[in-house]
PDB file of N, CA and C in Angstrom:
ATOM      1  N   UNK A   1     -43.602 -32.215 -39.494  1.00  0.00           N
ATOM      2  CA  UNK A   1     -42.834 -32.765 -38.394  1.00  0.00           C
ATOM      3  C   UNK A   1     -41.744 -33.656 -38.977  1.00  0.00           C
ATOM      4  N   UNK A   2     -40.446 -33.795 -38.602  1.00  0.00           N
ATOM      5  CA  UNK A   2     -39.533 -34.351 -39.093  1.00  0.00           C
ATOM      6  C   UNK A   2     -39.197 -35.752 -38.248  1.00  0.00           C
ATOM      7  N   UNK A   3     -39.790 -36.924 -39.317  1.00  0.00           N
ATOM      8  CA  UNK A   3     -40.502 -37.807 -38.684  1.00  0.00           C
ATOM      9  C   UNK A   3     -38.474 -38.739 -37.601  1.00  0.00           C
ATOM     10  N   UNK A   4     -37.667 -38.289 -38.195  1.00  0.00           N
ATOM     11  CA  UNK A   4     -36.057 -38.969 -38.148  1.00  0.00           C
ATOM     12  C   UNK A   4     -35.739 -38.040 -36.905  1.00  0.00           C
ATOM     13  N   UNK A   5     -36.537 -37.866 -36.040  1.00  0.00           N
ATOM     14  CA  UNK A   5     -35.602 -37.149 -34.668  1.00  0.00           C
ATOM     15  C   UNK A   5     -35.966 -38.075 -33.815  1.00  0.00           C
ATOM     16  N   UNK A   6     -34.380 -38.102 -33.247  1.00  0.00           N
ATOM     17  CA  UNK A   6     -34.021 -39.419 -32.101  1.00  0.00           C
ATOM     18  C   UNK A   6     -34.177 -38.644 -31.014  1.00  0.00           C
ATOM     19  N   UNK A   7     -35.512 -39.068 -29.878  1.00  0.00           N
ATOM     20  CA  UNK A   7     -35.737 -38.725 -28.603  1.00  0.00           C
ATOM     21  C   UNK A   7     -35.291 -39.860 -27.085  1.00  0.00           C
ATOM     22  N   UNK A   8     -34.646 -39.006 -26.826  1.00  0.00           N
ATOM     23  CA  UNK A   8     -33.829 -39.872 -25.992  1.00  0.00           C
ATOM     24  C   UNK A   8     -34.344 -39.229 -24.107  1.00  0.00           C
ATOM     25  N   UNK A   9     -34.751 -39.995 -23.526  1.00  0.00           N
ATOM     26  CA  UNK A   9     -34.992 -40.111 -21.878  1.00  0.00           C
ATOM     27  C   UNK A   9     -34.190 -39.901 -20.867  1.00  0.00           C
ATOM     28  N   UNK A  10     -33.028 -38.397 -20.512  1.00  0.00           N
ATOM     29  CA  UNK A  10     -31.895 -38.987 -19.578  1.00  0.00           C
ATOM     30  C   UNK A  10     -32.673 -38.465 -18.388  1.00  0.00           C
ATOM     31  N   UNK A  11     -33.266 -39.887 -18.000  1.00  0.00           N
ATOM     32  CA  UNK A  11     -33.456 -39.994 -16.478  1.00  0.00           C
ATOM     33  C   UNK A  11     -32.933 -38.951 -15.525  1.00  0.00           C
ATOM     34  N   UNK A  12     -31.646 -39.183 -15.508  1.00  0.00           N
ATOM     35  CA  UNK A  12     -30.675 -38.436 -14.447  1.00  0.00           C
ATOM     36  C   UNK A  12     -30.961 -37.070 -14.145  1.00  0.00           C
ATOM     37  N   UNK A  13     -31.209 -36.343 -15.283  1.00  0.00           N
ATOM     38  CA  UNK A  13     -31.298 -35.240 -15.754  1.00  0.00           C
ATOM     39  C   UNK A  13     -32.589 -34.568 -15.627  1.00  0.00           C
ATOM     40  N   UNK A  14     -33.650 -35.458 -15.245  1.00  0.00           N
ATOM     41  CA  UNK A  14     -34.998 -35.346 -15.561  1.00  0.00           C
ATOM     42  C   UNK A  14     -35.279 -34.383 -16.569  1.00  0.00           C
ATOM     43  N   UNK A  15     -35.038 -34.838 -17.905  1.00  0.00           N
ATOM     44  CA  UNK A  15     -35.646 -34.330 -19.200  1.00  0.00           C
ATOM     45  C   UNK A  15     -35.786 -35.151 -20.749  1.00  0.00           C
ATOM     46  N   UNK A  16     -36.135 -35.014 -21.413  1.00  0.00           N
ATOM     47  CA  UNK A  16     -36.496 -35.692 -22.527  1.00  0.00           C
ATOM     48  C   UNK A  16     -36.075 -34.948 -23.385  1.00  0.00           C
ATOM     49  N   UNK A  17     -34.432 -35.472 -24.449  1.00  0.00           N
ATOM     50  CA  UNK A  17     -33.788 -35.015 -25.529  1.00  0.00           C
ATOM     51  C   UNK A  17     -33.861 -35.556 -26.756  1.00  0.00           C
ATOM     52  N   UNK A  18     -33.741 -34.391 -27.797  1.00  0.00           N
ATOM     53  CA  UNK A  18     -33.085 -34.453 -29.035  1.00  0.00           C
ATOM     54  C   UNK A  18     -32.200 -33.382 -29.210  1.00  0.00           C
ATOM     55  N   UNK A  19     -30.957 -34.546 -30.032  1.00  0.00           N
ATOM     56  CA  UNK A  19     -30.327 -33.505 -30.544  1.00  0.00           C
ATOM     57  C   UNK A  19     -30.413 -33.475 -32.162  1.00  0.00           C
ATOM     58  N   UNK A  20     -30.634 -32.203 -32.700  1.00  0.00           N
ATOM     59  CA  UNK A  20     -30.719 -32.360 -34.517  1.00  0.00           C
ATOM     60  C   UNK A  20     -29.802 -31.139 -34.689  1.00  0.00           C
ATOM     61  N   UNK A  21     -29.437 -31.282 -35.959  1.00  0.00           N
ATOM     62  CA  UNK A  21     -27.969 -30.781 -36.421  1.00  0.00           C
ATOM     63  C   UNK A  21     -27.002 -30.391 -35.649  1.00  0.00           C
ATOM     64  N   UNK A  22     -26.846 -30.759 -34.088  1.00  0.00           N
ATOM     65  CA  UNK A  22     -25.892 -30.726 -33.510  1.00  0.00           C
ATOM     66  C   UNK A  22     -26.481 -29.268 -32.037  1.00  0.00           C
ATOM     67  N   UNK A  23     -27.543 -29.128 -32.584  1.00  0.00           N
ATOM     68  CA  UNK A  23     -28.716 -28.295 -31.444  1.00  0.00           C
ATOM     69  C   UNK A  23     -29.458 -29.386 -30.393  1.00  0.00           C
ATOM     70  N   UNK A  24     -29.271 -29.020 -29.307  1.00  0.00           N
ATOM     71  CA  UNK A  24     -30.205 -29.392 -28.233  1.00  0.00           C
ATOM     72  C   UNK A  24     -31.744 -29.151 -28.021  1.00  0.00           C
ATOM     73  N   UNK A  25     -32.469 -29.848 -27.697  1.00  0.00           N
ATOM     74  CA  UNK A  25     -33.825 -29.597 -27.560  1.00  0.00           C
ATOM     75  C   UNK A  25     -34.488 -30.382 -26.504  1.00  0.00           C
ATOM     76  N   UNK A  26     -34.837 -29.738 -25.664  1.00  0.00           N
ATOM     77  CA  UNK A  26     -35.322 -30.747 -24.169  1.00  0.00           C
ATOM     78  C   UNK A  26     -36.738 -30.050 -23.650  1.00  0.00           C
ATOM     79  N   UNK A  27     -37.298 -31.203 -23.235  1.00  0.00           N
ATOM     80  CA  UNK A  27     -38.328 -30.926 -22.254  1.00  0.00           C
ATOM     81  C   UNK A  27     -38.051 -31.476 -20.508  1.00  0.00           C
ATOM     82  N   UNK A  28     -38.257 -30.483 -20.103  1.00  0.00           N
ATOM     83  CA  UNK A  28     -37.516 -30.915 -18.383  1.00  0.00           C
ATOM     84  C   UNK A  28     -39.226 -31.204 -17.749  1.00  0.00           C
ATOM     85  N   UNK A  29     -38.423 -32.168 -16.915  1.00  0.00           N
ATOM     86  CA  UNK A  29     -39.609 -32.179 -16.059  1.00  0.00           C
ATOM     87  C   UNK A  29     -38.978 -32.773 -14.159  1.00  0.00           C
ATOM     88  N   UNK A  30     -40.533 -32.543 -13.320  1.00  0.00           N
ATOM     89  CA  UNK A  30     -39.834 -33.218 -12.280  1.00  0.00           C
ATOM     90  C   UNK A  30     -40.643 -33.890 -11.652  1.00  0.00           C
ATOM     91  N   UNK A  31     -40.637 -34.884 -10.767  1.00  0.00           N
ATOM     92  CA  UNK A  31     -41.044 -35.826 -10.267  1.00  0.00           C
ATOM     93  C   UNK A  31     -41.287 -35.532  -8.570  1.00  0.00           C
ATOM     94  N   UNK A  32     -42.876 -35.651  -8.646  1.00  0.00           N
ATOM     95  CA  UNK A  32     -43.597 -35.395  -7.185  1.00  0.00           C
ATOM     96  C   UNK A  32     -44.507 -36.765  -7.120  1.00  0.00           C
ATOM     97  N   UNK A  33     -44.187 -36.981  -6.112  1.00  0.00           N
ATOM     98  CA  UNK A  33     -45.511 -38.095  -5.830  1.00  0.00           C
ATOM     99  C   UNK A  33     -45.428 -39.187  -7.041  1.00  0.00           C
ATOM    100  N   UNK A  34     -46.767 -39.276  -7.446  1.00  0.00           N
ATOM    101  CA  UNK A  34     -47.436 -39.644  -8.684  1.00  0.00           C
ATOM    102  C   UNK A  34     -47.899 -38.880  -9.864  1.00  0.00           C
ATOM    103  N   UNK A  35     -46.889 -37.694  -9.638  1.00  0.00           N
ATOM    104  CA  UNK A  35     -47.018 -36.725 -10.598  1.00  0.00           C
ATOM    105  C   UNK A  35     -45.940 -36.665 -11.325  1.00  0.00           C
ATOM    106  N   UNK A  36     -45.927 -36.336 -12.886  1.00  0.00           N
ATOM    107  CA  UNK A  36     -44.696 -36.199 -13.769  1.00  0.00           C
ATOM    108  C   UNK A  36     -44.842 -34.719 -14.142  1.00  0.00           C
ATOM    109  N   UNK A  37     -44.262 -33.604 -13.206  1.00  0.00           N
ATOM    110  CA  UNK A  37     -44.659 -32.170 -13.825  1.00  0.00           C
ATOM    111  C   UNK A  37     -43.302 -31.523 -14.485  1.00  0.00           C
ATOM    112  N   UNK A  38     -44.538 -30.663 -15.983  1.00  0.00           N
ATOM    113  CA  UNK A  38     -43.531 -30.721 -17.269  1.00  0.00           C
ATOM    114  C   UNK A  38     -42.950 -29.035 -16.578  1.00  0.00           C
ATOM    115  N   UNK A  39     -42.344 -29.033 -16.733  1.00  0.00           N
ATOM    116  CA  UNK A  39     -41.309 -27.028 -16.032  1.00  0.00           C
ATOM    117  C   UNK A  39     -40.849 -26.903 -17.079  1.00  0.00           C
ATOM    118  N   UNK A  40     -40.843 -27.350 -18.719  1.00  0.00           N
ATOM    119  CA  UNK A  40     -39.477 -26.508 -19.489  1.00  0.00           C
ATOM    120  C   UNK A  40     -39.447 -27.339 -20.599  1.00  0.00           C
ATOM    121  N   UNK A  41     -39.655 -26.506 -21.423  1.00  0.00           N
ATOM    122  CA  UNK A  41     -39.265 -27.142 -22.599  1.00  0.00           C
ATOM    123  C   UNK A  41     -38.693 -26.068 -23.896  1.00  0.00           C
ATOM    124  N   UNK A  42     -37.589 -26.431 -24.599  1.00  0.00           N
ATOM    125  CA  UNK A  42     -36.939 -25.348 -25.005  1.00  0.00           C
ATOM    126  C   UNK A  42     -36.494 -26.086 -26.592  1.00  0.00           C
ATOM    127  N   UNK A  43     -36.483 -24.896 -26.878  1.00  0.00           N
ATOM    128  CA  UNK A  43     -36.148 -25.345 -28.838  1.00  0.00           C
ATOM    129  C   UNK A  43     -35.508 -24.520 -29.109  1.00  0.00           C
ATOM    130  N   UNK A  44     -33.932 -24.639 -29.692  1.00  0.00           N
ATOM    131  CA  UNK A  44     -33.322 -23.467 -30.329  1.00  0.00           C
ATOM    132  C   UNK A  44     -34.365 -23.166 -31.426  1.00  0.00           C
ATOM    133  N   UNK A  45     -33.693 -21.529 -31.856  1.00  0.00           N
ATOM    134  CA  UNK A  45     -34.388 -21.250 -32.651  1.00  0.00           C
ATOM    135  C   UNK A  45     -34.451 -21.674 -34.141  1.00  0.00           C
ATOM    136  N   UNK A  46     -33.259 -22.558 -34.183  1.00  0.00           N
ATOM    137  CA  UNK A  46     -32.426 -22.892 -35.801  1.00  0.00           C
ATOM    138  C   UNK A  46     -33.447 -24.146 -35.994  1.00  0.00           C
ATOM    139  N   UNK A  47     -34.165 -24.167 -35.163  1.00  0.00           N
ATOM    140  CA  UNK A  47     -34.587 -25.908 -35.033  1.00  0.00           C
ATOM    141  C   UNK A  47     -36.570 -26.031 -35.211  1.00  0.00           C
ATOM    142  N   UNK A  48     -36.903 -24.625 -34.761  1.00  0.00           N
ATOM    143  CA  UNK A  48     -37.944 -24.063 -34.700  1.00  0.00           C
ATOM    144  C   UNK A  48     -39.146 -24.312 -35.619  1.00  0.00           C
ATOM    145  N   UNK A  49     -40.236 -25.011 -36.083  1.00  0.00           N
ATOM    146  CA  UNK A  49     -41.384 -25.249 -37.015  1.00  0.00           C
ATOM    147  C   UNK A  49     -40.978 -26.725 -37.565  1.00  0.00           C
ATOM    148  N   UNK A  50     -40.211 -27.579 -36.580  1.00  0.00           N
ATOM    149  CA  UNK A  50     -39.731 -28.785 -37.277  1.00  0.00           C
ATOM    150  C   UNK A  50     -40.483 -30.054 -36.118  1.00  0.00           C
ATOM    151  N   UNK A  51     -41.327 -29.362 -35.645  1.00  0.00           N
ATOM    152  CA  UNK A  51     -42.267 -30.470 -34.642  1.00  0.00           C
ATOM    153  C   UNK A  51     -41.407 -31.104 -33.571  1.00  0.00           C
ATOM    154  N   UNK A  52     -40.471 -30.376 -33.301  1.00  0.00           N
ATOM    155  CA  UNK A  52     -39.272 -31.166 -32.272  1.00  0.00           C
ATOM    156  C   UNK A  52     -40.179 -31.408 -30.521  1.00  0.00           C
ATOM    157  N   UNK A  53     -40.536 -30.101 -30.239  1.00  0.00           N
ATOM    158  CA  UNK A  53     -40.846 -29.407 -28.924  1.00  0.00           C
ATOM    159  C   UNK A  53     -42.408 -30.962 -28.709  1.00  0.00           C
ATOM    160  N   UNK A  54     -42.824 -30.992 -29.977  1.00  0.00           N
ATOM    161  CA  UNK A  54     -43.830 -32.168 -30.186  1.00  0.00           C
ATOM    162  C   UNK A  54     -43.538 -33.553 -29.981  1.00  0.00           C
ATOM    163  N   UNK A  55     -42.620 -33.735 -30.549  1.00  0.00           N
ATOM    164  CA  UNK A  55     -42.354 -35.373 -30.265  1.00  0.00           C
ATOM    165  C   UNK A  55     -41.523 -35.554 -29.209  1.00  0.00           C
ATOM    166  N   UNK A  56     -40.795 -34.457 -28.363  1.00  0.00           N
ATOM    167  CA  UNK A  56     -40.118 -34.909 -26.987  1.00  0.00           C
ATOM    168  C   UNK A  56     -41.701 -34.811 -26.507  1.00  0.00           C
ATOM    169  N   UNK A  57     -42.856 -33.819 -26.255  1.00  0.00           N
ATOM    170  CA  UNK A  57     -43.822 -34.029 -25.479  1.00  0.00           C
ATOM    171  C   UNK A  57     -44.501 -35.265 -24.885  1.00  0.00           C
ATOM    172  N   UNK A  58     -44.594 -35.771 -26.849  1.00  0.00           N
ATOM    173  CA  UNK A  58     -45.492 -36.609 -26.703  1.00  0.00           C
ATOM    174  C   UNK A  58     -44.781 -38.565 -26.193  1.00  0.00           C
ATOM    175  N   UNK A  59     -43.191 -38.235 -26.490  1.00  0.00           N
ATOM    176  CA  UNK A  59     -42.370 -39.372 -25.893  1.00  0.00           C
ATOM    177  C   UNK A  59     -42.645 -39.102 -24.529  1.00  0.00           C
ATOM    178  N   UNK A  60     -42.977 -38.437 -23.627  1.00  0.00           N
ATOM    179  CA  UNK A  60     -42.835 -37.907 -22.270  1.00  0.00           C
ATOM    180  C   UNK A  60     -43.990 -37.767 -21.521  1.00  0.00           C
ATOM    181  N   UNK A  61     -44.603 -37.556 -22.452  1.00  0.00           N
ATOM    182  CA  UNK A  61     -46.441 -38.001 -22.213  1.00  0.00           C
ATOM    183  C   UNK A  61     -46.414 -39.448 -22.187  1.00  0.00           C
ATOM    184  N   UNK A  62     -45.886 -40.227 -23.103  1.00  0.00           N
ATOM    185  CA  UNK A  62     -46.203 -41.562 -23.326  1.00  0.00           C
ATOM    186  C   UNK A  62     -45.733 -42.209 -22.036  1.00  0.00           C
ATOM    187  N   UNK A  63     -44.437 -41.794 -21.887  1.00  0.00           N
ATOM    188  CA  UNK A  63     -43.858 -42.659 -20.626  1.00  0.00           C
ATOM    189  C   UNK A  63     -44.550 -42.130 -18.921  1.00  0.00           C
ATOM    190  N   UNK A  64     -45.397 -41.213 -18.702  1.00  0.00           N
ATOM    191  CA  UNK A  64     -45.726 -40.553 -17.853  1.00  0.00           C
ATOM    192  C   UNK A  64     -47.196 -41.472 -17.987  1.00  0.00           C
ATOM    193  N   UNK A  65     -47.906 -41.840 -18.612  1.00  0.00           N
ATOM    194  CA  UNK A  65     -48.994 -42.720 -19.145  1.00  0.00           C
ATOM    195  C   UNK A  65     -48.574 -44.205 -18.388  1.00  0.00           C
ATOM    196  N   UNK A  66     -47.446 -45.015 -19.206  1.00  0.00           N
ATOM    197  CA  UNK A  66     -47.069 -46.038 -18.988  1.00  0.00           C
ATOM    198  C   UNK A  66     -46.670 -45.993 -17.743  1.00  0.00           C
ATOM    199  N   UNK A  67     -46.476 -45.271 -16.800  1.00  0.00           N
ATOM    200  CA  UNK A  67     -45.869 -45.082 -15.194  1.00  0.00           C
ATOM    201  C   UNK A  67     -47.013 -44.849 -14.370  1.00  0.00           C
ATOM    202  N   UNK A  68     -48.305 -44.058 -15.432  1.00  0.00           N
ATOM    203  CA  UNK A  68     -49.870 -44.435 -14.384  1.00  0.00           C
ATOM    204  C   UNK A  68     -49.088 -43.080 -13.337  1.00  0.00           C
ATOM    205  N   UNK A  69     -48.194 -42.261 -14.376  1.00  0.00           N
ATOM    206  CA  UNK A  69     -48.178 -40.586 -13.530  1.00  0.00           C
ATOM    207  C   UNK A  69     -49.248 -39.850 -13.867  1.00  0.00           C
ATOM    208  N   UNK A  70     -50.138 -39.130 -13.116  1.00  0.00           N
ATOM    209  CA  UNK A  70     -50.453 -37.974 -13.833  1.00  0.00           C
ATOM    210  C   UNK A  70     -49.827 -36.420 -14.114  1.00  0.00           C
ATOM    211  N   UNK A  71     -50.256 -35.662 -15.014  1.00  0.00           N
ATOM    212  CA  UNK A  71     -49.119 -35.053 -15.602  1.00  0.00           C
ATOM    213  C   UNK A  71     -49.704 -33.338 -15.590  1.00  0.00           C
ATOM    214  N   UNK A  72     -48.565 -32.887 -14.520  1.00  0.00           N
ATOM    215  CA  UNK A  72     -48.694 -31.585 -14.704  1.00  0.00           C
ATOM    216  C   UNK A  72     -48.296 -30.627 -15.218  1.00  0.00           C
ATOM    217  N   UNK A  73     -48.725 -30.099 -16.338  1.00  0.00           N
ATOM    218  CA  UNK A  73     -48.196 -29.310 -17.105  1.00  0.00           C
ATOM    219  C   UNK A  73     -48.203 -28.034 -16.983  1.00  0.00           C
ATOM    220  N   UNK A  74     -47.021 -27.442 -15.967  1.00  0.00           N
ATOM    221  CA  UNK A  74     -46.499 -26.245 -15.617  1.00  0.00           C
ATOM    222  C   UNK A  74     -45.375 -25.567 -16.638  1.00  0.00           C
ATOM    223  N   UNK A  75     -45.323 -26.280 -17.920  1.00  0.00           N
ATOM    224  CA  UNK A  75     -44.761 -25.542 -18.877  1.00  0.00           C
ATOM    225  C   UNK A  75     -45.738 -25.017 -19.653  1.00  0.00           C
ATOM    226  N   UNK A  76     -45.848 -23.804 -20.355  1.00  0.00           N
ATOM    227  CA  UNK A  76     -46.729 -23.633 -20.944  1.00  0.00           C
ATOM    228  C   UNK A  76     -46.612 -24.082 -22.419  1.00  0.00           C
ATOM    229  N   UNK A  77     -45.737 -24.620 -23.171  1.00  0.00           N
ATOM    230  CA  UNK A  77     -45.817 -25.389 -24.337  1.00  0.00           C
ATOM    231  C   UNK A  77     -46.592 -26.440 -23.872  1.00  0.00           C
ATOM    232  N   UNK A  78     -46.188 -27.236 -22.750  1.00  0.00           N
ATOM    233  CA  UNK A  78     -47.502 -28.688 -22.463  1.00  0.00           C
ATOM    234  C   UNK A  78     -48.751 -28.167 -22.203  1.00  0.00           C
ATOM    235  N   UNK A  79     -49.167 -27.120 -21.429  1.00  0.00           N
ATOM    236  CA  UNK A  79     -50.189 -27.361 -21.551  1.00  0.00           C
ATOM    237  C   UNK A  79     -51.121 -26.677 -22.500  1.00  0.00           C
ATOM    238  N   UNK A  80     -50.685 -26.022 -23.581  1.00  0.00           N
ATOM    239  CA  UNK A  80     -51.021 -26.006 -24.814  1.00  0.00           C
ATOM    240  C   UNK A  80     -51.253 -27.081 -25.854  1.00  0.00           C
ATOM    241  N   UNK A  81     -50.049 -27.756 -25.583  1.00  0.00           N
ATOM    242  CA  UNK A  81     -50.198 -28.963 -26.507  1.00  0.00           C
ATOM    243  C   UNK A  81     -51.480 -29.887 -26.065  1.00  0.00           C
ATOM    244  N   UNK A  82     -51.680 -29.573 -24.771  1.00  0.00           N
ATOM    245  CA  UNK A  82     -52.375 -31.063 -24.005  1.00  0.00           C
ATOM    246  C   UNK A  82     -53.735 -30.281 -23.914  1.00  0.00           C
ATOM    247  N   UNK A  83     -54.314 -29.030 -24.095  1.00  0.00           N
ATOM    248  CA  UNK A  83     -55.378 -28.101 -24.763  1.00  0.00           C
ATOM    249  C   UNK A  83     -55.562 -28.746 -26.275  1.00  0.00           C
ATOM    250  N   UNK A  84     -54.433 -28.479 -27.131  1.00  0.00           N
ATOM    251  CA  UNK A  84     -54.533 -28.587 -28.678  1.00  0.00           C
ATOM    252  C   UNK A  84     -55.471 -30.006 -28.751  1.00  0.00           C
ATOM    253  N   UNK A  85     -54.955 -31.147 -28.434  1.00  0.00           N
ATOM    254  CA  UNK A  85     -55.043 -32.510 -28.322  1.00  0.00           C
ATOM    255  C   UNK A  85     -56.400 -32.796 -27.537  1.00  0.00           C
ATOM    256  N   UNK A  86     -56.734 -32.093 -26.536  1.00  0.00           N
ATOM    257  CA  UNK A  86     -57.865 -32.549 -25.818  1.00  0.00           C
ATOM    258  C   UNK A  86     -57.119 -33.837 -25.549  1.00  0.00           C
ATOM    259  N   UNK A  87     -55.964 -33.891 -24.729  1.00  0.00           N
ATOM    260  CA  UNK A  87     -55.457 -35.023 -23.956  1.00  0.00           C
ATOM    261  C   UNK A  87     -55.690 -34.722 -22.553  1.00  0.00           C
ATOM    262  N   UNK A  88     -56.289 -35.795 -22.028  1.00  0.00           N
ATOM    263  CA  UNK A  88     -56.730 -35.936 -20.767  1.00  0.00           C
ATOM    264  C   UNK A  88     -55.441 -35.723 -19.335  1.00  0.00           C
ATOM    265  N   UNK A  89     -54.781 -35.069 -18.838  1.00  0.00           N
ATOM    266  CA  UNK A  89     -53.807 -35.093 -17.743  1.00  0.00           C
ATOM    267  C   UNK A  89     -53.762 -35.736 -17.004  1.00  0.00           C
ATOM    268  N   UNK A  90     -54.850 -37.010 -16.591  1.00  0.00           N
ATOM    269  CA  UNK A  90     -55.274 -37.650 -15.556  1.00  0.00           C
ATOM    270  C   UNK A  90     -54.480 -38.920 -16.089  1.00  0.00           C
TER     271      UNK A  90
END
């Protein structure tokens, strides 16, 4: 995992970015209730086995935690990841 990728939160947008070598990489999500549900998460391919798709998750998990959302993971990268982890959704 390439520990120097800057994950950035644009609210507005509802998604969670990095950009590395000038490639985009986001996890979208949207906001129901008290729910933070993940719809999308995308990795060019140039960018691919560099743990990116991982650390927007887990920035997005974290803040979905700290907000006391629970988190539905209707992307299927999250809810793989949140299988892998035995992280609780609640």
């Amino acid at each position: 995992m390439d520990p120097d990728v800057p994950v950035t939160h644009n609210a507005a947008a509802h998604r969670y970015e990095a950009v590395v070598d000038g490639h985009l990489s986001i996890c979208e999500y949207e906001l129901a209730g008290g729910k933070m549900v993940f719809t999308h998460t995308v990795v060019p391919p140039e960018l691919r086995g560099r743990g990116i798709a991982e650390k927007l998750v887990r920035a997005a998990l974290a803040d979905a935690r700290a907000e006391g959302r629970k988190v539905v993971p209707a992307c299927s990268y999250v809810a793989k990841f949140l299988e892998r982890h035995n992280t609780n959704s609640h």
